[in-house]
Protein backbone atom coordinates (compact mmCIF):
# COMPACT_ATOMS: atom_id res chain seq x y z
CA UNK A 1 18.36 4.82 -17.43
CA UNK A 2 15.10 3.58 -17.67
CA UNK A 3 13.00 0.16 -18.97
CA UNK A 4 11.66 1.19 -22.19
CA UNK A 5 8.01 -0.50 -22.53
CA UNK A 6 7.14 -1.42 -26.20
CA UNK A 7 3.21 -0.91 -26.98
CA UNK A 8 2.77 -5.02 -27.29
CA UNK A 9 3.72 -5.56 -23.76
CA UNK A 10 0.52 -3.81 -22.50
CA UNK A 11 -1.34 -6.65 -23.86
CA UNK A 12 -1.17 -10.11 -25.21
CA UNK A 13 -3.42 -13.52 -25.69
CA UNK A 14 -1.18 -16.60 -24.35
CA UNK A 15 -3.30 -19.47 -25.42
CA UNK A 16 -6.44 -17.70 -25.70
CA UNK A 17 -6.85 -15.90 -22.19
CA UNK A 18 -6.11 -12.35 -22.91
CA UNK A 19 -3.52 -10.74 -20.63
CA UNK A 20 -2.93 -6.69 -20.31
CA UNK A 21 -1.52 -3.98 -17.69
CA UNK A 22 -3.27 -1.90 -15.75
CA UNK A 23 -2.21 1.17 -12.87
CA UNK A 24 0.60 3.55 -13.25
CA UNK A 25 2.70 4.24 -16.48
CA UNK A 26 5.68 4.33 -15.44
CA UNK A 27 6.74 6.18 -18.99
CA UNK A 28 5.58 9.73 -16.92
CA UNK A 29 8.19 9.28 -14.04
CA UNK A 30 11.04 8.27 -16.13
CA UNK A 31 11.11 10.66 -18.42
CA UNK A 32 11.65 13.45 -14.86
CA UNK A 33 14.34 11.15 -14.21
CA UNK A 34 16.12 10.77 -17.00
CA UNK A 35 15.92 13.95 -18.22
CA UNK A 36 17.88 16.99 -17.21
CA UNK A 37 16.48 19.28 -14.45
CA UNK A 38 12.95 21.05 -15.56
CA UNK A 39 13.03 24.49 -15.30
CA UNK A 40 10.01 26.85 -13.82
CA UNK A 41 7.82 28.85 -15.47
CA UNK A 42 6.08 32.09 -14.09
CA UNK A 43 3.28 30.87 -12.06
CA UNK A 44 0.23 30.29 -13.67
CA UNK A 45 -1.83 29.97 -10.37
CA UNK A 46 -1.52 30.54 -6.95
CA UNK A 47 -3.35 28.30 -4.35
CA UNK A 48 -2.82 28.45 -0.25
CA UNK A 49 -1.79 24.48 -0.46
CA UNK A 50 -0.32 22.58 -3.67
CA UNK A 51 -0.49 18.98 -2.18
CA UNK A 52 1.77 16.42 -4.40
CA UNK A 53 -0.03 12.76 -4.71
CA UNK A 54 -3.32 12.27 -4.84
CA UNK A 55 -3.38 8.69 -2.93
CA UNK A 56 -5.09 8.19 0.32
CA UNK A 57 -2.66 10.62 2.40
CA UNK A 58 -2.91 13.26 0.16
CA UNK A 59 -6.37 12.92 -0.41
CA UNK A 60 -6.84 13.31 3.41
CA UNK A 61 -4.89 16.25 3.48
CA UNK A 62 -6.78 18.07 1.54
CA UNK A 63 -9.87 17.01 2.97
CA UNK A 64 -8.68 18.66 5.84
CA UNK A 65 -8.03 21.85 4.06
CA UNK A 66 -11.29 22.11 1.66
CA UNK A 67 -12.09 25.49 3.88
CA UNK A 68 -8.59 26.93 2.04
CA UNK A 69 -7.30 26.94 -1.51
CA UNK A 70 -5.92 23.48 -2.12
CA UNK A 71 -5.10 21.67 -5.26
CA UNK A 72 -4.18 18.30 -5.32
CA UNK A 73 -1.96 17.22 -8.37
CA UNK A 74 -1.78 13.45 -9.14
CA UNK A 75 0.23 11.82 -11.68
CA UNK A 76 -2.35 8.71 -12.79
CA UNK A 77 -5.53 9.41 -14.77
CA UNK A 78 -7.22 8.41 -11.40
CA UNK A 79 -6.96 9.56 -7.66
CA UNK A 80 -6.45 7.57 -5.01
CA UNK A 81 -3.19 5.75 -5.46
CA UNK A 82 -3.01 1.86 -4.45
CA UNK A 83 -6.78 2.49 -3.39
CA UNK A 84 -8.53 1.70 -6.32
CA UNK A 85 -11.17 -0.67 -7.83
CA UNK A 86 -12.77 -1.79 -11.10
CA UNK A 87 -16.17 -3.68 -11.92
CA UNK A 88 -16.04 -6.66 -14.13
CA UNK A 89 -19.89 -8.32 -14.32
CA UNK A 90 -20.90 -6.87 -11.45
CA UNK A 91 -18.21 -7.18 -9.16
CA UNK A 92 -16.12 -4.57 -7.74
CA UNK A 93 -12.44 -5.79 -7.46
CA UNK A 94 -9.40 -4.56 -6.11
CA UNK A 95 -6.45 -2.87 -7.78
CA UNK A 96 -4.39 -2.67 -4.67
CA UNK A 97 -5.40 -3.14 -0.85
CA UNK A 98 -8.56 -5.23 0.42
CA UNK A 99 -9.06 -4.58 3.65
CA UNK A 100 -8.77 -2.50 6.94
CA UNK A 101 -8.59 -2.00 10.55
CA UNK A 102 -11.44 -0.32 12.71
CA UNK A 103 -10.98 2.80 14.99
CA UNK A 104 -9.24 2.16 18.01
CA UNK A 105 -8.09 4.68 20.81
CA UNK A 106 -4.64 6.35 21.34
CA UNK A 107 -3.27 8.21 24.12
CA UNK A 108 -1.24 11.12 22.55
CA UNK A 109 -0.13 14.51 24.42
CA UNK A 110 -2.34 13.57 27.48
CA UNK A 111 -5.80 12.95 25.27
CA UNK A 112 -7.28 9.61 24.54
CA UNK A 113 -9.16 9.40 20.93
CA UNK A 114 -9.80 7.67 18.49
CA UNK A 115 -9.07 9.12 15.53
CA UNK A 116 -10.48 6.86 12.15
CA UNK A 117 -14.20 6.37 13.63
CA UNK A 118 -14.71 10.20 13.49
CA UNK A 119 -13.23 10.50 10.12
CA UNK A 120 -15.07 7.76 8.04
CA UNK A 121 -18.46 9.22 9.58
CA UNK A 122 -17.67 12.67 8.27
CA UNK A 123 -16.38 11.30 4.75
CA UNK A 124 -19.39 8.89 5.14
CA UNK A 125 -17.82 5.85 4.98
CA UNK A 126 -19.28 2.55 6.03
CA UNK A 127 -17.18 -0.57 6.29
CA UNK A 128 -18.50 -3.94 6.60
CA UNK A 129 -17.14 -7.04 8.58
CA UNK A 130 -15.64 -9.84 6.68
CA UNK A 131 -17.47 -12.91 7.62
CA UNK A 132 -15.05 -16.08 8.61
CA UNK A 133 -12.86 -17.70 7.77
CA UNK A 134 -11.20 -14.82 6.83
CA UNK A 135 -7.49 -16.37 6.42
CA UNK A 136 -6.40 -19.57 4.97
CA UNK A 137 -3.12 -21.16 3.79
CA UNK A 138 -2.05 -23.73 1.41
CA UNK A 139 0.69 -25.75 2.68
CA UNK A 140 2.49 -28.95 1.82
CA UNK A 141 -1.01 -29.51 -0.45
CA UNK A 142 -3.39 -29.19 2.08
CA UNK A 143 -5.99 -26.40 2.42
CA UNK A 144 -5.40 -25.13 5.99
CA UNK A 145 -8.59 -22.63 7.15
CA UNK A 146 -7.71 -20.69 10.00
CA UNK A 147 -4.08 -20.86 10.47
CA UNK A 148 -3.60 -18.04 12.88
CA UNK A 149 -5.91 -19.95 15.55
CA UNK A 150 -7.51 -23.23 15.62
CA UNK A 151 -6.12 -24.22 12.30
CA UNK A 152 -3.15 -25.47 13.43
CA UNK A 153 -4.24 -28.59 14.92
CA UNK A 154 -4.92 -28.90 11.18
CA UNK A 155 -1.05 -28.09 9.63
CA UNK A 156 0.37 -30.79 7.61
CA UNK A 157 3.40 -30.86 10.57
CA UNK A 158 4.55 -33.62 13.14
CA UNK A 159 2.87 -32.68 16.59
CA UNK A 160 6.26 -30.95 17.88
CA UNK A 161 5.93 -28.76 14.89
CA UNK A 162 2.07 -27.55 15.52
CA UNK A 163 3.45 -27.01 18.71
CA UNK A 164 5.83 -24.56 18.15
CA UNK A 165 3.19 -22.68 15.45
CA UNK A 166 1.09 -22.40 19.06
CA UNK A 167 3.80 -21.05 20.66
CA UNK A 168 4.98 -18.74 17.91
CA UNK A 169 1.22 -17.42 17.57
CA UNK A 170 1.02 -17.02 21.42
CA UNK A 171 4.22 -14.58 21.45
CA UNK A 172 2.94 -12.41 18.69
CA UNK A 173 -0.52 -12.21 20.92
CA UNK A 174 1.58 -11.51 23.54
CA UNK A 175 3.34 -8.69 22.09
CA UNK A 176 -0.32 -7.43 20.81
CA UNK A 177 -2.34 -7.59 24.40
CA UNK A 178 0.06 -6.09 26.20
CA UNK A 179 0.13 -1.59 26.80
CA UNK A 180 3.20 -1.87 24.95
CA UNK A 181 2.20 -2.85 21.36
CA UNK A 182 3.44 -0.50 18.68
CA UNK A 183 0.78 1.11 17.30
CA UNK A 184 -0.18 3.91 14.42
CA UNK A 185 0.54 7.37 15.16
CA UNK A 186 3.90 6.59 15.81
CA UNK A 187 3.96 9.33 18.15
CA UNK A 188 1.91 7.43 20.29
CA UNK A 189 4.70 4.50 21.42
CA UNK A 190 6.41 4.60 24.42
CA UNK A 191 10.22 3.66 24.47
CA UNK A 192 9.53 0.07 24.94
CA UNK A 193 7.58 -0.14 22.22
CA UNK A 194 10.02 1.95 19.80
CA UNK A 195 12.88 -0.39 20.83
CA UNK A 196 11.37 -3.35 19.19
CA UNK A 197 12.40 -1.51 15.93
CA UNK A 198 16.11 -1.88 16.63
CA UNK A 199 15.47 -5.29 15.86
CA UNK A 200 13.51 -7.69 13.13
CA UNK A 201 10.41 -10.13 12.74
CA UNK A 202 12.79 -12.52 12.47
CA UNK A 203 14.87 -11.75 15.48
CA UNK A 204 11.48 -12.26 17.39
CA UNK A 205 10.74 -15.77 15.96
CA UNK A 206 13.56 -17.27 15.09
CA UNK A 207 13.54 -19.63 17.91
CA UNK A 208 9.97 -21.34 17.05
CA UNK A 209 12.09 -23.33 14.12
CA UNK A 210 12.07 -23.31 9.92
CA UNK A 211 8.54 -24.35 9.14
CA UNK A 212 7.35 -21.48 11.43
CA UNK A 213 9.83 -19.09 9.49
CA UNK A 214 8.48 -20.17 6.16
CA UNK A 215 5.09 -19.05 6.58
CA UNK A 216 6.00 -15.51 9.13
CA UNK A 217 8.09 -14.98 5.51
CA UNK A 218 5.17 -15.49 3.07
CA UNK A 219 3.22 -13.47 5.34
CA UNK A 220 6.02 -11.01 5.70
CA UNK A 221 6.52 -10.82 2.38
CA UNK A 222 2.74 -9.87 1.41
CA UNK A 223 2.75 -7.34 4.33
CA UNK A 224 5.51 -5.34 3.87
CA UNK A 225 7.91 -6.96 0.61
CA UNK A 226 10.38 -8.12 2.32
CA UNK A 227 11.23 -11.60 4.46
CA UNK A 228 10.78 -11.39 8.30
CA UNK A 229 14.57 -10.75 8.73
CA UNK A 230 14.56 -7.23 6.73
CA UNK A 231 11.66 -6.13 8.26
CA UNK A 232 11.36 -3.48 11.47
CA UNK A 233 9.58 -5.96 14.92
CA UNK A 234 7.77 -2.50 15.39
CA UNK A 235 6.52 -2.25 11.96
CA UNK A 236 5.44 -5.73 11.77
CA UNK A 237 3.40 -6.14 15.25
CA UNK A 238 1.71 -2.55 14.54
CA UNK A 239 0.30 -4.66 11.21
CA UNK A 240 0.04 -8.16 12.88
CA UNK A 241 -2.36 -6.56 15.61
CA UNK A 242 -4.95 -6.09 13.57
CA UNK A 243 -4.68 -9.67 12.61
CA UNK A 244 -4.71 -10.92 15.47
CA UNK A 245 -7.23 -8.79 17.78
CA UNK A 246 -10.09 -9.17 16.22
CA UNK A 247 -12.67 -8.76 13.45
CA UNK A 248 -10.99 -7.44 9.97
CA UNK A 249 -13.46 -4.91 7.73
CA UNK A 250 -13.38 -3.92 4.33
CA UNK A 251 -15.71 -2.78 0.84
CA UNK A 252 -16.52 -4.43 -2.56
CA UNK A 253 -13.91 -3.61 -4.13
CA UNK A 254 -11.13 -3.19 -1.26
CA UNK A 255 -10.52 0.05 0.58
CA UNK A 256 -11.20 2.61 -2.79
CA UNK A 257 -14.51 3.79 -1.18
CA UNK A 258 -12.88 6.20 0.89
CA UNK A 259 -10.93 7.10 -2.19
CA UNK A 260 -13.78 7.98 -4.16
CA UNK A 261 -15.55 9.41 -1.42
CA UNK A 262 -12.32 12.20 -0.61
CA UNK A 263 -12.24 12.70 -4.35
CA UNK A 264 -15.97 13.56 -4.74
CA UNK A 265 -15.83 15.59 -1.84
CA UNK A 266 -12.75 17.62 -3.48
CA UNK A 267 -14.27 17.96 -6.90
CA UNK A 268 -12.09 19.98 -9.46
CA UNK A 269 -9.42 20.67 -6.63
CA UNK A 270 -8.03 17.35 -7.93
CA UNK A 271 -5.82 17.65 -11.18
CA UNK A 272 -4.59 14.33 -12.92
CA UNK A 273 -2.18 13.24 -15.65
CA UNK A 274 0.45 15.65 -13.45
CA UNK A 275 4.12 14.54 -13.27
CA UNK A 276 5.20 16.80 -11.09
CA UNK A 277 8.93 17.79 -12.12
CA UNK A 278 10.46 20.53 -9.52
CA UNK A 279 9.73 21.95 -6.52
CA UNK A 280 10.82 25.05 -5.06
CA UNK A 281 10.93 27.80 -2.43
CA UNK A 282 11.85 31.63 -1.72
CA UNK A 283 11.25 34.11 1.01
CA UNK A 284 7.49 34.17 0.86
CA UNK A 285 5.89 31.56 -1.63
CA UNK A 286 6.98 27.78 -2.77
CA UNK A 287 6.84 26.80 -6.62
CA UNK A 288 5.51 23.15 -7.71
CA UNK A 289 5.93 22.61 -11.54
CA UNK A 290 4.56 19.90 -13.07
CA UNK A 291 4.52 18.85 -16.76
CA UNK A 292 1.21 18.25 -18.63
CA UNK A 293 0.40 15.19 -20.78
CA UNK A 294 2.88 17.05 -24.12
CA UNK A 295 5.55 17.30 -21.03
CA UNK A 296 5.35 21.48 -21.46
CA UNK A 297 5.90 22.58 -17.46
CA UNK A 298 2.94 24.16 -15.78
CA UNK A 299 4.43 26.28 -12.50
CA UNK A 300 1.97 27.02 -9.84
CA UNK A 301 2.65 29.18 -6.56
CA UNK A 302 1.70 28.59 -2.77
CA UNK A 303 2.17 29.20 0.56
CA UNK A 304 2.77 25.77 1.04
CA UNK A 305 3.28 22.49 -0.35
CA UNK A 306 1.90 19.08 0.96
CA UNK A 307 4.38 16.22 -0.73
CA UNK A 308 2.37 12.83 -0.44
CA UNK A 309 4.20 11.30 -2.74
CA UNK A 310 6.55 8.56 -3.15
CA UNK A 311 9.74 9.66 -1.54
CA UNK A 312 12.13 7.38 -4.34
CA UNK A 313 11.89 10.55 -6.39
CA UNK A 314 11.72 13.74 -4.16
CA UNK A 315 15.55 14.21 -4.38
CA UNK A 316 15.13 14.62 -8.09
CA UNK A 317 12.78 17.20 -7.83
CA UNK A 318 12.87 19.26 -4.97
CA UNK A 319 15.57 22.21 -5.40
CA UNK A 320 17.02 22.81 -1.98
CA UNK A 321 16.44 19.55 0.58
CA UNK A 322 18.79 20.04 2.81
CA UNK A 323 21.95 17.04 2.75
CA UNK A 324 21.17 15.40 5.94
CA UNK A 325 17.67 15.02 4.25
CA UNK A 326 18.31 13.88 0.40
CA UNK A 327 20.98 11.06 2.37
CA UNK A 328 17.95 9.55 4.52
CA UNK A 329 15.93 9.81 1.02
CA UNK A 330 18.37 7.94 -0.53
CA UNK A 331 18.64 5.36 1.75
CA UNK A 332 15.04 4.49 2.00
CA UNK A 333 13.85 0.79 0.26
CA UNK A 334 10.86 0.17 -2.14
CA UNK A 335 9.16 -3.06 -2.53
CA UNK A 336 8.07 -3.85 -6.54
CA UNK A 337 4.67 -5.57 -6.65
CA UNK A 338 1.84 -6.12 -8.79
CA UNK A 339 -1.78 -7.68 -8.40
CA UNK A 340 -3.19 -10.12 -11.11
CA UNK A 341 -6.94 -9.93 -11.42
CA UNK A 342 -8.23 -13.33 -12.74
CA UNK A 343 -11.72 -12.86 -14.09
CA UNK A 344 -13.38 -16.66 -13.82
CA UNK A 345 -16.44 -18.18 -15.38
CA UNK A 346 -17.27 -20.05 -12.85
CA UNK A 347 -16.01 -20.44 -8.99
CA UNK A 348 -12.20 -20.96 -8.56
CA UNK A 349 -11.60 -20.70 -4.90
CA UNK A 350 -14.65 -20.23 -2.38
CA UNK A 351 -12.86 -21.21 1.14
CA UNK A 352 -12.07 -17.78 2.57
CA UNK A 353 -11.74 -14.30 2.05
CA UNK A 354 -7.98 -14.73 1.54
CA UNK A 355 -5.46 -17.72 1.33
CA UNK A 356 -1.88 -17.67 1.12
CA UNK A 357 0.16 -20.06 -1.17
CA UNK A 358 3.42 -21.81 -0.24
CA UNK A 359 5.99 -21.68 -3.15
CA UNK A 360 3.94 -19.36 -5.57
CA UNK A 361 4.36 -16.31 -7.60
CA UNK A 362 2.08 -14.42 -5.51
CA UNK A 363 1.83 -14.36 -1.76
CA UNK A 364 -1.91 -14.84 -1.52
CA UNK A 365 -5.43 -13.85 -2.96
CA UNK A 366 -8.58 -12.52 -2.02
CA UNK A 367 -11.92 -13.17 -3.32
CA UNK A 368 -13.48 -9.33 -4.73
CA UNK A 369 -16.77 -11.37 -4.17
CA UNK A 370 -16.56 -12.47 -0.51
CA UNK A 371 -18.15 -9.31 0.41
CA UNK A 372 -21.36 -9.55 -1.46
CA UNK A 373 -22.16 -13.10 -1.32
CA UNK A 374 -25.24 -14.39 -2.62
CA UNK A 375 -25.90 -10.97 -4.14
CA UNK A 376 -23.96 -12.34 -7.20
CA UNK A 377 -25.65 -14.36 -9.39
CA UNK A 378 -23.68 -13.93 -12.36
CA UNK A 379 -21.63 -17.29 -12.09
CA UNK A 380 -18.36 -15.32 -12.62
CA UNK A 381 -15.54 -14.77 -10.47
CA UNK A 382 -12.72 -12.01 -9.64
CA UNK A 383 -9.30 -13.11 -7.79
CA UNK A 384 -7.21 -10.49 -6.62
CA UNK A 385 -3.43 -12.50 -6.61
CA UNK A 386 -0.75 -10.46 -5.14
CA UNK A 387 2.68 -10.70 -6.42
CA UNK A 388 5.68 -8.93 -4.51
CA UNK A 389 8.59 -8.68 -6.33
CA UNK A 390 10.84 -7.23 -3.67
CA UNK A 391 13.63 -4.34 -3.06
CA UNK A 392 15.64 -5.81 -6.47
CA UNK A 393 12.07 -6.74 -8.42
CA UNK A 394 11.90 -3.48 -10.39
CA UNK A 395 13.87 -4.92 -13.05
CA UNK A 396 11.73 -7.80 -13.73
CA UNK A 397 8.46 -5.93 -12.99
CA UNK A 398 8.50 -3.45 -15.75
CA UNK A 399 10.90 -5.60 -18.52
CA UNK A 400 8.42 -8.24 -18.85
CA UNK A 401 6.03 -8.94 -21.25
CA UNK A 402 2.43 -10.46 -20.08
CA UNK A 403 3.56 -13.41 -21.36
CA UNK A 404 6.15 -14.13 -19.63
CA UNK A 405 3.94 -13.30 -16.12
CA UNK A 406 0.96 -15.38 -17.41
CA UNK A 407 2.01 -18.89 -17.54
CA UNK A 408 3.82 -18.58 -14.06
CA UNK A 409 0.60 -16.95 -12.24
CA UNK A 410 -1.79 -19.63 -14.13
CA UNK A 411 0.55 -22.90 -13.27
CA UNK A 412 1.17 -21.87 -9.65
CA UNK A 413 -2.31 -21.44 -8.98
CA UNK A 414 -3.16 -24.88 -11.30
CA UNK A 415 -0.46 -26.56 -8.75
CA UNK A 416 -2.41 -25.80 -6.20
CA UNK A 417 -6.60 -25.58 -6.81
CA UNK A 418 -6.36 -28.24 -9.86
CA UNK A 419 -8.89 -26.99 -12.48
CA UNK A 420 -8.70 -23.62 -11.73
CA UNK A 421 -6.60 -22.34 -15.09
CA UNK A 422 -9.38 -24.14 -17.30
CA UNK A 423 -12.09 -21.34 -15.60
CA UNK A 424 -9.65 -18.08 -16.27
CA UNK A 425 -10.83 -16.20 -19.10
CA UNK A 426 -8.64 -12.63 -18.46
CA UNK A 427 -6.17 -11.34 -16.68
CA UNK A 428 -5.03 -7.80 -15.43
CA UNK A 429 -1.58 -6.74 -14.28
CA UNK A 430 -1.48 -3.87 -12.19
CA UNK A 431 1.90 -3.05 -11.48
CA UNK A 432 3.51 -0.98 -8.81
CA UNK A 433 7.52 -0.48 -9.07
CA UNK A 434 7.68 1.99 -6.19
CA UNK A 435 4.41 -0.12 -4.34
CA UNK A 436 5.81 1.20 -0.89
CA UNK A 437 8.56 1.96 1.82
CA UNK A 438 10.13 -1.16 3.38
CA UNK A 439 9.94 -0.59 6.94
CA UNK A 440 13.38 -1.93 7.62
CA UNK A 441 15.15 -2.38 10.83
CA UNK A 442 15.76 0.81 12.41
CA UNK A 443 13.75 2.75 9.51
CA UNK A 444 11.53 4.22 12.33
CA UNK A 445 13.61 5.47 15.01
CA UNK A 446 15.97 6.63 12.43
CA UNK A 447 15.86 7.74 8.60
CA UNK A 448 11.69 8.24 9.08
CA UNK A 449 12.08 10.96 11.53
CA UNK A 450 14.60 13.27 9.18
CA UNK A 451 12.07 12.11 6.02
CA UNK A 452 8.97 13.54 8.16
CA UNK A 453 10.27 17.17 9.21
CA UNK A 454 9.00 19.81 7.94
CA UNK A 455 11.57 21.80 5.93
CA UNK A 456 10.20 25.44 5.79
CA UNK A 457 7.58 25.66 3.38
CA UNK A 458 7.70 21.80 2.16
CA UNK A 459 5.35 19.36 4.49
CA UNK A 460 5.52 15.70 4.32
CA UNK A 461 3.08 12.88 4.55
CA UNK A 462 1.94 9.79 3.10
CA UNK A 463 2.47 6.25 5.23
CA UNK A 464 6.23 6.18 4.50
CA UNK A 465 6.48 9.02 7.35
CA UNK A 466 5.02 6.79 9.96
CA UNK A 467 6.59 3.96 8.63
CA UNK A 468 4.03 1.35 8.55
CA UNK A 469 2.75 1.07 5.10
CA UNK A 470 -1.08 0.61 6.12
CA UNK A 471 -4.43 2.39 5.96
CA UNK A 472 -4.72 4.43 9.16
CA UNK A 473 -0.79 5.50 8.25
CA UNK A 474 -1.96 7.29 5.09
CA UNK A 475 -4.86 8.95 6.75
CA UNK A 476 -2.64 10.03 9.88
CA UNK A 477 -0.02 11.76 8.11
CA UNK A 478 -2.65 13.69 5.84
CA UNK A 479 -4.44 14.51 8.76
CA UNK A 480 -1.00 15.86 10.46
CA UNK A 481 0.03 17.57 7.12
CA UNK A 482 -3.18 18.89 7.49
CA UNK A 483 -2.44 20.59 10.76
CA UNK A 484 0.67 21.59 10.07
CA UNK A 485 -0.11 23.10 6.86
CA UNK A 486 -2.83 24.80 8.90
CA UNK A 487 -0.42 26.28 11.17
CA UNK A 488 2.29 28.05 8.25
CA UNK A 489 -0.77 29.76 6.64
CA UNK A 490 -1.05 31.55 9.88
């Protein structure tokens, strides 16, 4: 059954710093799941595409399909998924991801391309670099700036210890210079590459000692919600390469721009405040059926359906997966996680872009206002702290009150930048309980490739079917839906 949410947990004052939730309702999704099956209607519409989830992958996909009939149907009141942003003061801030990797080629069915550059000029898209330092980490009470490169002559470690930090660093960049680094298409790996999923981060590190495995678990953690040992070696260097080849890029605000920018260019194509609640096919059309905000089903037909959604629910709702299909649904993992803005009077942290925290309720933070420095003059301050709950945090996540999250957030972050609670004058929640798919072990080579297929008239994208839950996977697998989608209309 589900967590029932009282109206007083959406917002409280603890000690005079008010405290509320932001991002999904989660009231939508459990009433489809707790309630019996929900019953079509006769279609009220017909469209060529009915794409399901209106976050970055769906968004692309129907991007790629504006030239057809497409409607995009989205649960939250606003498109775009993880990918949005707010403006407190004059600063746009981050309800989910902060920033991205760059175009890069891939060799794929004999062509070389790049396949991002391309499609952020069309959208119209401009990305900025983030100046240095753009990583940090607080450790053992020191400030460490840097800590993927030169920073660790700095680490608070005996010299043996920096040593092996060197030498765990150089066999990542190892693994991420050489031809055989997995990268995003997934189709685009070799078999040396796709073997590095049979086994974990951890597997790969293990040797370089405990000290090295506490921070590879932090920054496992904030990567993909789980510690280095649950997580897929494939999944993990296909993220950790843009970490540590080069230049990282992002907007005020995180990566929402490109949300915004699909959603403008889709106009009234895009329908919100949609749970959808069963999906269906016959001979010659496929039936979505969502239910409106008084939960009375609206039943639309279409050639074919686009489901970009999170894949926790899809067995609920689609009518006739086959077995072999609902099992590899069912055995996918979903981290829980939430981002705390902190809006400051005054400047709390000012050393980087983004700093991790040893022993904290959240992983790390960015600063909303590293991107526009010196354009903001308004003395105030946005931290974006994020908080991954893991496979088991779903529980916790949605039970608790604000107070309960409050103090933990405010005294881990006192522990460490001393003053820094004294500045915070709000805080927002945004919570996630399905935030994404947990790449484990095997995931990629195994379950992802049944979740993917194409199962007559039903298409599937959204990062979860490449497996690495990152920017370029999102716009990949809309792009591919895309295609495919493309291709059945024929």
């Amino acid at each position: 059954m589900g967590l029932p949410l009282k109206s007083g947990d959406w917002k409280e004052s603890i000690e005079g710093i008010s405290c509320f939730f932001e991002g999904d309702d989660p009231v939508q999704g459990h009433y489809v799941r707790d309630n019996p099956p929900v019953k079509s209607v006769p279609p009220r519409e017909r469209f060529d595409v009915v794409v399901v989830g209106g976050g970055i992958s769906g968004l692309t996909a129907a991007h790629g399909l504006r030239d057809k009939s497409v409607l995009v149907l989205e649960k939250d009141r606003k498109p775009g998924g993880a990918a949005k942003r707010k403006e407190w003061n004059g600063i746009k801030y981050t309800l989910g991801p902060t920033n991205i990797r760059l175009g890069y080629d891939v060799e794929l069915n004999g062509r070389r391309f790049d396949f991002l550059t391309p499609f952020f000029e069309e959208v119209g898209v401009r990305w900025s670099k983030i100046r240095e330092p753009t990583d940090a980490l607080f450790i053992k009470g020191k400030l460490v700036k840097n800590f993927l490169g030169e920073g660790v002559d700095d680490l608070p470690f005996p010299g043996d210890t920096k040593q092996k930090f060197r030498e765990a660093w150089g066999h990542i960049e190892s693994f991420v210079k050489s031809s055989d680094c997995p990268i995003v298409p997934i189709e685009a790996n070799g078999a040396k590459a796709l073997k590095l999923d049979r086994h974990s981060l951890g597997d790969l590190l293990h040797r370089f000692g405990p000290e090295v495995g506490k921070v590879v678990d932090l920054m496992s953690r904030s990567m993909f919600g789980g510690a280095a040992h649950e997580i897929s070696a494939f999944a993990a260097l296909s993220y950790l390469r843009g970490e540590f080849s080069g230049a990282q890029y992002g907007a005020p605000g995180g990566t929402a721009v490109l949300a915004e920018r699909l959603e403008s260019t889709l106009g009234d194509r895009v329908r919100t405040r949609c749970i959808v609640a069963s999906i269906e096919q016959d001979g010659s059309s496929a039936y979505v059926t969502y239910l409106d905000e008084d939960h009375k089903p609206v039943t639309i037909g279409c050639k074919a359906v686009i489901y970009a959604a999170s894949k926790h629910v899809a067995p609920k709702i689609f009518r006739d997966l086959p077995a072999k299909k609902v099992n590899a649904l069912r055995r996918m993992k979903f981290d829980a996680y939430f981002v705390a803005n902190l809006f400051c009077d005054g400047t709390v942290y000012d050393d980087s872009f983004g700093v991790y925290f040893e022993d904290a309720t959240f992983t790390d933070l960015a600063v909303n206002d590293w991107m526009i420095r010196g354009g903001n003059k308004s003395g105030k301050q946005v931290l974006s702290l994020f908080c991954p709950r893991g496979v088991n945090g779903r529980p916790e996540l949605l039970s608790q009150s604000c107070g309960y999250w409050l103090p933990k957030i405010l005294s881990d972050l006192e522990k460490h930048v001393p003053g820094s609670a004294a500045k915070v004058q709000e805080v927002e929640i945004c919570r996630y309980g399905h935030h994404y798919a947990v790449p484990y072990p095997g995931f990629i080579t195994g379950d992802r490739k049944i979740i993917k297929k194409r199962y007559r008239r039903y298409l599937f994208a959204k990062d979860d079917t490449q497996g690495v839950p990152c920017f370029e996977s999102a716009i990949w697998s809309g792009m591919k839906a895309a295609e495919e989608a493309r291709l059945k209309l024929r």
